[in-house]
C-alpha atoms as a PDB file:
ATOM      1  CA  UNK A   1     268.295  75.315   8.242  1.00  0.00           C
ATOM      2  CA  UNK A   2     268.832  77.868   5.944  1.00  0.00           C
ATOM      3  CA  UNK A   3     272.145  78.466   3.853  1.00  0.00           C
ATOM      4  CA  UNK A   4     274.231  81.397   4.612  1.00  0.00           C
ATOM      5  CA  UNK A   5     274.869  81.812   0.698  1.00  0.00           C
ATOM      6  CA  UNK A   6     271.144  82.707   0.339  1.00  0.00           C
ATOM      7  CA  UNK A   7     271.473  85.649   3.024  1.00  0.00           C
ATOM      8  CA  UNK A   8     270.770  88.840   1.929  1.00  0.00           C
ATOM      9  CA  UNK A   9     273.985  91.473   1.682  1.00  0.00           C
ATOM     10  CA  UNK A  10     274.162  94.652   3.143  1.00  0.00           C
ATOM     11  CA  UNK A  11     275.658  96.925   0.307  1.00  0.00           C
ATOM     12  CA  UNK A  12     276.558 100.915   0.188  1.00  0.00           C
ATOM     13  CA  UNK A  13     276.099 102.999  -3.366  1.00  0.00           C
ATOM     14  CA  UNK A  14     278.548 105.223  -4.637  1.00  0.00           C
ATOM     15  CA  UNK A  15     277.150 108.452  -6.355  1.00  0.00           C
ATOM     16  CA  UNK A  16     278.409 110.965  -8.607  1.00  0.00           C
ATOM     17  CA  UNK A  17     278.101 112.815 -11.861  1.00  0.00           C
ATOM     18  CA  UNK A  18     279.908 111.546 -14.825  1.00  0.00           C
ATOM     19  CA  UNK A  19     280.872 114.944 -15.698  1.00  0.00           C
ATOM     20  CA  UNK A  20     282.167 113.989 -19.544  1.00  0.00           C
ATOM     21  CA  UNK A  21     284.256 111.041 -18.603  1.00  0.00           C
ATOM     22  CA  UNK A  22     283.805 107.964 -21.099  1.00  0.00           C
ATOM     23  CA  UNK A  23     281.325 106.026 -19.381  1.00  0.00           C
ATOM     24  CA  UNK A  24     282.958 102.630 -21.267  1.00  0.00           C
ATOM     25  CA  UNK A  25     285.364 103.420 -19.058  1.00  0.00           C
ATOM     26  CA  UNK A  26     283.618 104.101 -15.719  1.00  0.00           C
ATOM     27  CA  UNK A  27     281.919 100.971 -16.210  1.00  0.00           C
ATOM     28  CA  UNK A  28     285.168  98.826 -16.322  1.00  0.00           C
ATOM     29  CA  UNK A  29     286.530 100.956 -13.415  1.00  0.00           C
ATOM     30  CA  UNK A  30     284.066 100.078 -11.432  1.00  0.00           C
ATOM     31  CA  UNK A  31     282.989  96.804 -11.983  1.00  0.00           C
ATOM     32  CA  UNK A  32     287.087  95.898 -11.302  1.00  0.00           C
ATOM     33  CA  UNK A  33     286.547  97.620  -8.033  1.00  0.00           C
ATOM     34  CA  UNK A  34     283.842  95.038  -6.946  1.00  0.00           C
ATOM     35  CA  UNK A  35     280.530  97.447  -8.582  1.00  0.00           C
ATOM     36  CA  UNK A  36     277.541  94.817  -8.677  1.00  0.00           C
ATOM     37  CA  UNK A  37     276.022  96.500 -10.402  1.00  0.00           C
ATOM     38  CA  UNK A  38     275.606 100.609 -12.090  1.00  0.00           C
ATOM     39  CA  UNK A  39     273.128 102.496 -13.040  1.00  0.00           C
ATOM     40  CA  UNK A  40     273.163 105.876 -15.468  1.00  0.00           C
ATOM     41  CA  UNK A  41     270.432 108.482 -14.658  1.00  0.00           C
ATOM     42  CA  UNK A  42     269.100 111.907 -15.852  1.00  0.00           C
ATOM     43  CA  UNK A  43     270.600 114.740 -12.855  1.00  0.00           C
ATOM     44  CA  UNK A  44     267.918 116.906 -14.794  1.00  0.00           C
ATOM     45  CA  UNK A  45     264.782 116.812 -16.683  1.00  0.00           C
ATOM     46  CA  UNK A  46     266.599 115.977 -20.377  1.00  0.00           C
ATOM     47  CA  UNK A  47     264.762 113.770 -22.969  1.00  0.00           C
ATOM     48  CA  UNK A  48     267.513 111.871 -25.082  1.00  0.00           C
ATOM     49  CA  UNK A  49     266.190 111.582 -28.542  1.00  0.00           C
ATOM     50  CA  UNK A  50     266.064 108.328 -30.318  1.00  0.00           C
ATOM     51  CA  UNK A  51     269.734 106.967 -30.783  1.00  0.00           C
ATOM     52  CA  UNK A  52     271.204 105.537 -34.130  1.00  0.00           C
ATOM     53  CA  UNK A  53     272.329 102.003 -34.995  1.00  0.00           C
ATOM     54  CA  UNK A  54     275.611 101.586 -32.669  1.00  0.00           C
ATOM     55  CA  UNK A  55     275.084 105.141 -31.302  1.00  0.00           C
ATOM     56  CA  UNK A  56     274.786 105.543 -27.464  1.00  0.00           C
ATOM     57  CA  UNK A  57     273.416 108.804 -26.396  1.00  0.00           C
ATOM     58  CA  UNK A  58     273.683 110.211 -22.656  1.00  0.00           C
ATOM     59  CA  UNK A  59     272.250 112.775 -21.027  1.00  0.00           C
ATOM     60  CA  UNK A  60     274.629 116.225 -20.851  1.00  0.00           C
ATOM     61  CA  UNK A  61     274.236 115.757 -16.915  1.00  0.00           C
ATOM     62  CA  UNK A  62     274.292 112.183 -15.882  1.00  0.00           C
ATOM     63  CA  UNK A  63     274.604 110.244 -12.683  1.00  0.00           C
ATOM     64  CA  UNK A  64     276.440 107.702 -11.787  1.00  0.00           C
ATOM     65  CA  UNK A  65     275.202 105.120  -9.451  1.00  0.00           C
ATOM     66  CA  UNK A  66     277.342 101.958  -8.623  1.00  0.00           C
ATOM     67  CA  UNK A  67     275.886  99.294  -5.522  1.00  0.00           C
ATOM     68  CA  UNK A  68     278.800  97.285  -3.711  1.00  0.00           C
ATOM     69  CA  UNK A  69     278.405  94.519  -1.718  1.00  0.00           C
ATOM     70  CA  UNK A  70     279.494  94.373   1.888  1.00  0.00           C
ATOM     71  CA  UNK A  71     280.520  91.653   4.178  1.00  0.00           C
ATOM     72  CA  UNK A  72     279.176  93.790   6.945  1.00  0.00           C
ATOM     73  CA  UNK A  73     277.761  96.794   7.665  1.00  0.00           C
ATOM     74  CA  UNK A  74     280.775  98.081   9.528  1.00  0.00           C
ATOM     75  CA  UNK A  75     282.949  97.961   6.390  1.00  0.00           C
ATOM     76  CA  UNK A  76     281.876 100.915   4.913  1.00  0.00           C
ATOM     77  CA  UNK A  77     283.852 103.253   5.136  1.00  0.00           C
ATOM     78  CA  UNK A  78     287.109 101.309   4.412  1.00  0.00           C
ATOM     79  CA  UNK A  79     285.349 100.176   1.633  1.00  0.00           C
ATOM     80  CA  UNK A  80     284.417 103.444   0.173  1.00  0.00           C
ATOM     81  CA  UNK A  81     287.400 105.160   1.024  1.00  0.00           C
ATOM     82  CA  UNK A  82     289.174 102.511  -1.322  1.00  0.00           C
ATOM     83  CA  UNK A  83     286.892 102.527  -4.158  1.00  0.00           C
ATOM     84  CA  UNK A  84     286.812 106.283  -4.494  1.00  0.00           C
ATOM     85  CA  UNK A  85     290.555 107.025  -4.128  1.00  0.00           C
ATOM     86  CA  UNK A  86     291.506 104.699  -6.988  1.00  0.00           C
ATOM     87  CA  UNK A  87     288.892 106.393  -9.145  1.00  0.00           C
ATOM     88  CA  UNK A  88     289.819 109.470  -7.929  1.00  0.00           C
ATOM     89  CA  UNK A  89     293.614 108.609  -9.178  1.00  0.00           C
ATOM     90  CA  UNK A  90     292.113 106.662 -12.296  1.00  0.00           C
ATOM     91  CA  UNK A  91     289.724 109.868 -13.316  1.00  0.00           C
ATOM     92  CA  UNK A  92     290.408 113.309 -11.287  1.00  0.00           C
ATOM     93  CA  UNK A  93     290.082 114.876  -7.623  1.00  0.00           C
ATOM     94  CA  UNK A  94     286.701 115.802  -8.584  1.00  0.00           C
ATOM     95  CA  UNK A  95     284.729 111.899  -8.090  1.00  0.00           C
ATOM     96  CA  UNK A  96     286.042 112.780  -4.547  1.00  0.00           C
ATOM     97  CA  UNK A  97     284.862 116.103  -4.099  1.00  0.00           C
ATOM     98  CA  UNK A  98     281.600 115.310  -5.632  1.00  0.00           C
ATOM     99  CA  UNK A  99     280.762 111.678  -4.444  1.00  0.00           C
ATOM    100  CA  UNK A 100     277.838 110.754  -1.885  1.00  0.00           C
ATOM    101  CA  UNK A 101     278.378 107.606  -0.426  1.00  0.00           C
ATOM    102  CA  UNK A 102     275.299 106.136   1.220  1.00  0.00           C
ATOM    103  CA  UNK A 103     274.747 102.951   2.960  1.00  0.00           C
ATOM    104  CA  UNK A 104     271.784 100.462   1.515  1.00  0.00           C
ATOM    105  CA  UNK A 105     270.206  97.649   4.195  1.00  0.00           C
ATOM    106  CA  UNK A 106     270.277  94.103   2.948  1.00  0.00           C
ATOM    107  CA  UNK A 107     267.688  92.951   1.129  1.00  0.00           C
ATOM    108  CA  UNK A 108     267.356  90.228  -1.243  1.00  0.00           C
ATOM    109  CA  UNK A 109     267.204  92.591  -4.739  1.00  0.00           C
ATOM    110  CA  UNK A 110     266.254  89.508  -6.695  1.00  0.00           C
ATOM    111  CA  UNK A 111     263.374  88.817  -5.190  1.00  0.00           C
ATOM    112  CA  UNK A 112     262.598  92.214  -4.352  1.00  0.00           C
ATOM    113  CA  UNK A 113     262.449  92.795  -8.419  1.00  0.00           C
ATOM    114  CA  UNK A 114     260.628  89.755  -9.193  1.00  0.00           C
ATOM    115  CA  UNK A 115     258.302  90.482  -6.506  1.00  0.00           C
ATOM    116  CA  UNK A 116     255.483  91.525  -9.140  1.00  0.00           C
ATOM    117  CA  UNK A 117     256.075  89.767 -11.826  1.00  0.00           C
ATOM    118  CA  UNK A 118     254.118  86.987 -12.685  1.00  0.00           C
ATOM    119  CA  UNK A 119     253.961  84.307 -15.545  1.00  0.00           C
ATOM    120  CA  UNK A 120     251.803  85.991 -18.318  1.00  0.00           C
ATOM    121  CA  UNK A 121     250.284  84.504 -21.417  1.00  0.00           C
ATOM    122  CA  UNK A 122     250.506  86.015 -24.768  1.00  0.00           C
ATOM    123  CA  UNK A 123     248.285  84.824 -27.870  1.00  0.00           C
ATOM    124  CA  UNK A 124     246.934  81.141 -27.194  1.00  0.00           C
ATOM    125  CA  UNK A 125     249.257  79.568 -25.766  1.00  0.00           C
ATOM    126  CA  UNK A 126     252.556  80.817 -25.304  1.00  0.00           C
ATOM    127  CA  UNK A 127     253.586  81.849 -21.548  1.00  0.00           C
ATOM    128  CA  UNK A 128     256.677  83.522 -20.266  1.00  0.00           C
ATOM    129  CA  UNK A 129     257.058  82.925 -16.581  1.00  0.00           C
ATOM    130  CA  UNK A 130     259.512  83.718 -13.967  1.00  0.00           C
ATOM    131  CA  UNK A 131     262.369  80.975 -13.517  1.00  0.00           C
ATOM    132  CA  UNK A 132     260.660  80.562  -9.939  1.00  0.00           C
ATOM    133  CA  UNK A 133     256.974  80.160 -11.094  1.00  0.00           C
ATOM    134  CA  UNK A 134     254.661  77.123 -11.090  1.00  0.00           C
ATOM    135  CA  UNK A 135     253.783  76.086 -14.939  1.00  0.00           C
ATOM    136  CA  UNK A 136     250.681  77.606 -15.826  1.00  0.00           C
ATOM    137  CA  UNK A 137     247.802  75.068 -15.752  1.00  0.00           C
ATOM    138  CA  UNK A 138     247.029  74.435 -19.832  1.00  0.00           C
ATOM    139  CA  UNK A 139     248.422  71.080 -20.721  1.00  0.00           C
ATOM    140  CA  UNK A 140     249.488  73.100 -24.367  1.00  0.00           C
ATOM    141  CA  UNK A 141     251.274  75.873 -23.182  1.00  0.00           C
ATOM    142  CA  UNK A 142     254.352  76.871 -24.593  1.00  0.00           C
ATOM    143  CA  UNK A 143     256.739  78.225 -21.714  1.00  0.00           C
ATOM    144  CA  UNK A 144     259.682  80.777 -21.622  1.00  0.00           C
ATOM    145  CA  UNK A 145     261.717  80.953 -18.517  1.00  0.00           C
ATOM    146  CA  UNK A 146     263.219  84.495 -18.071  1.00  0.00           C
ATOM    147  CA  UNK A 147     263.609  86.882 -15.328  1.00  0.00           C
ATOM    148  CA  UNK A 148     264.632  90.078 -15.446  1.00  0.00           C
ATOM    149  CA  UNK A 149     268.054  91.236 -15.861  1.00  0.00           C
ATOM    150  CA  UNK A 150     270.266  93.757 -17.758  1.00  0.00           C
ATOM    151  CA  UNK A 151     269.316  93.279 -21.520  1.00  0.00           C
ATOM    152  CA  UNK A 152     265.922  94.577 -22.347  1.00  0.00           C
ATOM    153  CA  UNK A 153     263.014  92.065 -23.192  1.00  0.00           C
ATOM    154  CA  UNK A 154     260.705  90.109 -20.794  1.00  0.00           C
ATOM    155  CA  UNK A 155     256.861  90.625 -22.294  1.00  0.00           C
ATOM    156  CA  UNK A 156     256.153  93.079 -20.234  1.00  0.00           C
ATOM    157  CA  UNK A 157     256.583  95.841 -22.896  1.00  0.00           C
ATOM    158  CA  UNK A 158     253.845  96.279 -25.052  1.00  0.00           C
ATOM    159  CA  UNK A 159     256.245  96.420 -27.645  1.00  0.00           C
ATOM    160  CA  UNK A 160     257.685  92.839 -26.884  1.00  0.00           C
ATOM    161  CA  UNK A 161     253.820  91.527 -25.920  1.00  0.00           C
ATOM    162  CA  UNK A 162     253.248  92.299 -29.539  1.00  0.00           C
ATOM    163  CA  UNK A 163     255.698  90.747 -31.093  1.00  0.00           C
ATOM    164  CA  UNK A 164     254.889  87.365 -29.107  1.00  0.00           C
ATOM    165  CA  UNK A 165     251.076  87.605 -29.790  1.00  0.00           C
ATOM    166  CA  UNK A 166     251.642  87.982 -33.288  1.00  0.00           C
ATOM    167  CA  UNK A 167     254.553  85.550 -33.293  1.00  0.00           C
ATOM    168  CA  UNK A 168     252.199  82.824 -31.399  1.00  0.00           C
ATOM    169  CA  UNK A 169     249.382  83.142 -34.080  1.00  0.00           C
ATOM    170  CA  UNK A 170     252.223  82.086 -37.107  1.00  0.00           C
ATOM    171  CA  UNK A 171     253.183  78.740 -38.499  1.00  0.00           C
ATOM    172  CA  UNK A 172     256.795  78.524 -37.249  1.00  0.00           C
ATOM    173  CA  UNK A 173     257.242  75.114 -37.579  1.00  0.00           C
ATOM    174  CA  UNK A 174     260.360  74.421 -39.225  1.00  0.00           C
ATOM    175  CA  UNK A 175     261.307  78.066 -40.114  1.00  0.00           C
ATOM    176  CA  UNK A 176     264.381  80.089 -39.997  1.00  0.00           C
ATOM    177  CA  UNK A 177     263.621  83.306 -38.126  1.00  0.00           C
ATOM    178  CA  UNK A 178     266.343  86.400 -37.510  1.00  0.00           C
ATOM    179  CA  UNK A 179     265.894  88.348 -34.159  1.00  0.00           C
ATOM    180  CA  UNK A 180     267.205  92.061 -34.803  1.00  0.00           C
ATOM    181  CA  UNK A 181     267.806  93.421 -31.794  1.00  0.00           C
ATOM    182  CA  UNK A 182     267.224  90.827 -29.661  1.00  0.00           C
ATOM    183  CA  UNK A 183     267.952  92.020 -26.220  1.00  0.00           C
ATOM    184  CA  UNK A 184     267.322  89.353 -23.538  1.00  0.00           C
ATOM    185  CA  UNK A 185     266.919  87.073 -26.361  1.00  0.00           C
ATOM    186  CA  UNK A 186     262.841  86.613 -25.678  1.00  0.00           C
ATOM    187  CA  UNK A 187     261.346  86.707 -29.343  1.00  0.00           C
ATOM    188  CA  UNK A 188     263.939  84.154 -30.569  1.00  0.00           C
ATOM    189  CA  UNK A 189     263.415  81.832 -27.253  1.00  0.00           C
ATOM    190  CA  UNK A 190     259.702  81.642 -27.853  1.00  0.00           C
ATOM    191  CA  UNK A 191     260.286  81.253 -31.532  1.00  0.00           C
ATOM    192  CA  UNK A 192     262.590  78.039 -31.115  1.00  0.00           C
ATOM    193  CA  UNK A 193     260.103  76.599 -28.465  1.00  0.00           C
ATOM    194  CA  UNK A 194     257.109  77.062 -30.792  1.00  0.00           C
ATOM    195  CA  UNK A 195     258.963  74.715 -33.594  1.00  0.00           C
ATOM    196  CA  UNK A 196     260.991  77.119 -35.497  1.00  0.00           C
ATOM    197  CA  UNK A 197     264.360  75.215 -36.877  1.00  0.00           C
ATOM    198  CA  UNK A 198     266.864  77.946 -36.619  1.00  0.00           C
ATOM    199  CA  UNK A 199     266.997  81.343 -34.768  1.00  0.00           C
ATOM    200  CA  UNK A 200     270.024  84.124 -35.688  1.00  0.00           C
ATOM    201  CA  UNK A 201     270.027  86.889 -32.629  1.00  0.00           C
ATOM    202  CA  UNK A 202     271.480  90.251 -33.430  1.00  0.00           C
ATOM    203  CA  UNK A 203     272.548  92.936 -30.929  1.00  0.00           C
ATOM    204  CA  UNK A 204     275.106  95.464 -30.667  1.00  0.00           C
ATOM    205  CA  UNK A 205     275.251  95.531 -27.218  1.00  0.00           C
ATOM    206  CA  UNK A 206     277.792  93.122 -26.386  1.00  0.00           C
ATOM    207  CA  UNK A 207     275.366  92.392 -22.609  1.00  0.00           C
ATOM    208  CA  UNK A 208     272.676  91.241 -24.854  1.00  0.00           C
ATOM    209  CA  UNK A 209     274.748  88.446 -26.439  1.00  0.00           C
ATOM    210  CA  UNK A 210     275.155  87.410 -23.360  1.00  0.00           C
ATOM    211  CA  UNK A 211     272.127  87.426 -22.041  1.00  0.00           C
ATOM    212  CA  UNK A 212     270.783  85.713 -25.060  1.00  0.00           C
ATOM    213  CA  UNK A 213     273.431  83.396 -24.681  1.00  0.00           C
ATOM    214  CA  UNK A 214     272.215  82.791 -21.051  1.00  0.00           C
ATOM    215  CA  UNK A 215     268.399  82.749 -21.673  1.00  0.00           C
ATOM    216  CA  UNK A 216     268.884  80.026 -24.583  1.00  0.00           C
ATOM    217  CA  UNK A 217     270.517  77.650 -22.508  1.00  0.00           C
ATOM    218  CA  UNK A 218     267.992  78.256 -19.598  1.00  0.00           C
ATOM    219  CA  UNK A 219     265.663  77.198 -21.982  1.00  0.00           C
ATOM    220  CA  UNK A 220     267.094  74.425 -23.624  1.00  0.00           C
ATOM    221  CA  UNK A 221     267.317  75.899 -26.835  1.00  0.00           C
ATOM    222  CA  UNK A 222     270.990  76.945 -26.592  1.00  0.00           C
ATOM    223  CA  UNK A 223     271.541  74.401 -29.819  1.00  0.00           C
ATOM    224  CA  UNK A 224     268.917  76.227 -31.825  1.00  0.00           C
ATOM    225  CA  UNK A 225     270.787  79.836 -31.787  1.00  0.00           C
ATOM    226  CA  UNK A 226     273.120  81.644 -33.324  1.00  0.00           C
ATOM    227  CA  UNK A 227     274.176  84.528 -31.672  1.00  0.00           C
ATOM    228  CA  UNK A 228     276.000  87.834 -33.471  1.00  0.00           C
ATOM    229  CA  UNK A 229     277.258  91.108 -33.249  1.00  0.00           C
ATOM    230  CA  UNK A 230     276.789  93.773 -35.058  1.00  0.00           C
ATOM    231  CA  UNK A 231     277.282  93.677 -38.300  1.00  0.00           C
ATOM    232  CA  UNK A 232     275.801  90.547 -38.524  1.00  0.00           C
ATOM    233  CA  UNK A 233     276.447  88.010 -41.143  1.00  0.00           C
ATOM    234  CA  UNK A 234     273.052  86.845 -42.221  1.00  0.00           C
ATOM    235  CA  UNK A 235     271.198  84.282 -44.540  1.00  0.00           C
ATOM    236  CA  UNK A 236     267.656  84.974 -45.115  1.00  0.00           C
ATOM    237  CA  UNK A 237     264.900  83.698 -42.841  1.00  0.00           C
ATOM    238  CA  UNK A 238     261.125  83.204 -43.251  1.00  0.00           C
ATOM    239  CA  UNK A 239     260.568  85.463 -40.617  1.00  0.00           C
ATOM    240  CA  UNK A 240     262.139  88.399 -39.707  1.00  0.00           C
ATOM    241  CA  UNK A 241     261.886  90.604 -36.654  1.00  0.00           C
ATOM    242  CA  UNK A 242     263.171  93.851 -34.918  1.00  0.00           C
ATOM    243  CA  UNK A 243     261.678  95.396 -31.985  1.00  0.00           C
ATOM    244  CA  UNK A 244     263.840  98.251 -31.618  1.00  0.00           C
ATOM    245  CA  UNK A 245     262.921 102.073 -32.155  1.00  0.00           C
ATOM    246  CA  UNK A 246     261.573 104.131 -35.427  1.00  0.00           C
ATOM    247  CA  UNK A 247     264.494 106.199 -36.023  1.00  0.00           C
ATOM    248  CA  UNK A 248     266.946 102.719 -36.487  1.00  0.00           C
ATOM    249  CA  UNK A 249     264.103 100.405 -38.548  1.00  0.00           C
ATOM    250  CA  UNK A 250     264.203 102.873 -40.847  1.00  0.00           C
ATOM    251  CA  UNK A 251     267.882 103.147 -41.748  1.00  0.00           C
ATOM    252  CA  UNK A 252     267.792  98.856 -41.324  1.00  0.00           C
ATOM    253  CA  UNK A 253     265.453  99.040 -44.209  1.00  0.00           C
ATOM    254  CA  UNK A 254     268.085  97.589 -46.705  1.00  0.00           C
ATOM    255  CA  UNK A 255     269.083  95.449 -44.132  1.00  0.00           C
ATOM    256  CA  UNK A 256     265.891  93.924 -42.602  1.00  0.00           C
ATOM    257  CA  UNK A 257     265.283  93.920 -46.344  1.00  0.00           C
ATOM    258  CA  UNK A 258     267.524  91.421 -47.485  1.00  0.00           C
ATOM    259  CA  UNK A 259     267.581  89.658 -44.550  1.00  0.00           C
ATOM    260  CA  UNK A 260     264.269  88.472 -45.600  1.00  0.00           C
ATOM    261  CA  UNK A 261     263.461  85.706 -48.365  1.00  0.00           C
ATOM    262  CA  UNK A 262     260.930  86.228 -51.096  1.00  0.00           C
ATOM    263  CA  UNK A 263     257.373  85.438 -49.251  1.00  0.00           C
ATOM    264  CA  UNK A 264     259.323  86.836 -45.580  1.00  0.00           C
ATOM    265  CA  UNK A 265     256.989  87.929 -42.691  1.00  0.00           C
ATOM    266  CA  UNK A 266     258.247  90.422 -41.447  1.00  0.00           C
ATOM    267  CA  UNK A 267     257.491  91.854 -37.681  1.00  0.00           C
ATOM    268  CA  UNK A 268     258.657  95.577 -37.235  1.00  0.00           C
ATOM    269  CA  UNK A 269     258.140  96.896 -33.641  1.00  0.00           C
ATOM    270  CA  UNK A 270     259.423  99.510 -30.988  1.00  0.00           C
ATOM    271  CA  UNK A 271     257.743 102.263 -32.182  1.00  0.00           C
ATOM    272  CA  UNK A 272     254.633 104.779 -31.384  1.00  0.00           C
ATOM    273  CA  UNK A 273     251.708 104.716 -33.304  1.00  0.00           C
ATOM    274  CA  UNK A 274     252.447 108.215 -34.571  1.00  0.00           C
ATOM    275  CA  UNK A 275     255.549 107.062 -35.628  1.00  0.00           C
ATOM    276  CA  UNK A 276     253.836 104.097 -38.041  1.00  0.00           C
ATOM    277  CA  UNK A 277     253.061 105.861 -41.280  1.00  0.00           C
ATOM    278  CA  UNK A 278     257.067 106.929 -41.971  1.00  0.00           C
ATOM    279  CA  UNK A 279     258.156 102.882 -40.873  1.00  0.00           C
ATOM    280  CA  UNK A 280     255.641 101.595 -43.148  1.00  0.00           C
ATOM    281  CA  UNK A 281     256.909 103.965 -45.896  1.00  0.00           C
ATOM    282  CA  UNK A 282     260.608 102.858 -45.798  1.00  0.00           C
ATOM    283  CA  UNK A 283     259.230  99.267 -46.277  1.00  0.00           C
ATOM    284  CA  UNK A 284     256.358  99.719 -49.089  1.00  0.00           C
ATOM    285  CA  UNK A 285     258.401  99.015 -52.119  1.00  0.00           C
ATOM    286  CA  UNK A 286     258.880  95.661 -51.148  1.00  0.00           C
ATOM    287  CA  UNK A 287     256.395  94.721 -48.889  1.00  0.00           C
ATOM    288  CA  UNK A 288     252.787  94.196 -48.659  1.00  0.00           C
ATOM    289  CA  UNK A 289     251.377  95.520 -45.250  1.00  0.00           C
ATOM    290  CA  UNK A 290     249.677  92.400 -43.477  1.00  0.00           C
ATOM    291  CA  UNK A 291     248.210  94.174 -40.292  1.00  0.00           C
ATOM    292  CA  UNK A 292     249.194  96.361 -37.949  1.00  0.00           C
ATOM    293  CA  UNK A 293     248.133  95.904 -34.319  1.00  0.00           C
ATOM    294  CA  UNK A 294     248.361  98.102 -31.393  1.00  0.00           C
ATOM    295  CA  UNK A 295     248.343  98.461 -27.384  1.00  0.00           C
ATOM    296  CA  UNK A 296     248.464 101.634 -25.582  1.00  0.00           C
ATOM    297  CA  UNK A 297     250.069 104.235 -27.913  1.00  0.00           C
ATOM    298  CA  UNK A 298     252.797 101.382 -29.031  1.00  0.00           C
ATOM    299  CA  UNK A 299     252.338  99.376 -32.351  1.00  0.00           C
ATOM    300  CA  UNK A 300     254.075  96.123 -34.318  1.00  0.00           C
ATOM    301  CA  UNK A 301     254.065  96.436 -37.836  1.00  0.00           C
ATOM    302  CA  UNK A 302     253.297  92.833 -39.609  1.00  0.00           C
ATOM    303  CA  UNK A 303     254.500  92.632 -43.645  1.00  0.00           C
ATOM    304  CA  UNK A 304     255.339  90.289 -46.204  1.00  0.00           C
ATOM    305  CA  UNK A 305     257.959  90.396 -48.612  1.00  0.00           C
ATOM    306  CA  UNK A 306     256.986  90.479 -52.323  1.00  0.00           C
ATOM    307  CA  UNK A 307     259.920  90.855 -54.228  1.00  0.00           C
END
């Protein structure tokens, strides 16, 4: 028999632009309302260029999208009709004039998002695999548990799969390692799990601390981790990474600089190929360049400290 908890809800999504209100505030607006979860999207065709270190940039015309769960189908429009007149009180007339409301059919959105994603191997022998998949078959894999979820990082980037494959081919045994930027907490994980002694995560989104949080205990490396905001209070490590963007590894460059002790690797990722030459530059007086390896048009810069 199966249990009613595992059902799949019927939900209905609320629509409409932001229109220059603090999204901070949206957010907590709706989520208090019941919001499972919300989405931010592009009501154009805007690029956003590459934000600073603690800098969120939007486009000038976003959307707002927030899902809500129903009991039943019926309770729509009650249910809408309360969410949008408190944040039509909270925020203006105008979420009112310009909402769509639309109703969604139930479906179970976990598995729905998992549906293609399958355990995946990077380097020799380190795996990251779906909470819900079989162990791979090699008595000597090392394996990450992590699904998907709102902090950025399962493998699947090239940017990540880089890190790991280059991260699987080191001696971490008994290493200190600091995760800049560490998202869903992925490149720490697999570092604690492959024998390093101590991991220090970094993020400045507060949803990645807690996702790191999460994904460490999953794993059974909760004990392992230290987990900080931004700024961060660091020691240096033996190995040093940040997968993040081009524009923000170069302004870290003091920072990712000290962070790291005399004889450091250091793993610098998140950027274009293109983009390579100026990283490499803001790191050259104290670095040696190791290697730097590629996929697609994404790269991961590997140096070690020399002074």
């Amino acid at each position: 028999m199966s249990d009613p908890g595992d059902t799949p809800q019927s939900c209905y999504e609320i629509e409409f632009p932001l229109a220059g209100l603090d999204p901070a505030a949206v957010d907590d607006a709706l989520f208090e309302l019941g919001a499972s979860s919300i989405t931010l999207a592009d009501r154009g065709d805007e690029p956003v260029l590459e934000p600073g270190p603690g800098e969120i940039r939007l486009w000038s015309d976003t959307l707002v999208r927030a899902l809500f769960p129903l009991p039943h189908d019926d309770a729509v429009l009650a249910d809408s009709v309360r969410c949008l007149g408190a944040l039509a009180a909270r925020f203006g007339e105008h979420i009112t004039e310009t909402a769509r409301v639309r109703h969604v059919a139930a479906r179970d959105w976990e598995r729905v998002w998992l549906i293609d994603w399958k355990a995946m191997r990077f380097g020799r022998r380190l795996w990251v695999c779906p909470t819900a998949a079989a162990a791979p078959p090699d008595p000597d894999a090392v394996i990450v548990r992590l699904d998907p979820g709102l902090a950025f990082g399962t493998g699947t980037h090239p940017t990540t799969a880089l890190c790991l494959q280059i991260l699987d081919s080191m001696p971490l045994s008994g290493v200190t390692l600091i995760d800049y930027g560490c998202g869903s907490g992925i490149l720490g994980i697999a570092a604690l799990k492959m024998g390093a002694a101590r991991v220090t995560a970094v993020d400045l989104d507060p949803q990645a601390l807690l996702a790191t949080r999460d994904n460490a205990a999953r794993n059974g490396v909760a004990d392992g981790i230290d987990v900080q905001g931004v700024p961060a209070q660091l020691e240096p490590a033996r190995v040093v990474v940040a997968n993040i963007l081009a524009g923000p590894l170069i302004e870290l460059a003091p920072i990712l600089t000290a962070a790291c002790e005399p004889g450091a690797d250091l793993l610098l990722s998140g950027l274009l190929k293109t983009q390579a030459y100026a990283v490499k530059a803001a790191y050259s007086s104290a670095f040696d360049m190791v290697q730097v390896v590629g996929r697609d048009e994404w790269c991961c810069i590997h140096a070690r400290r020399t002074v």
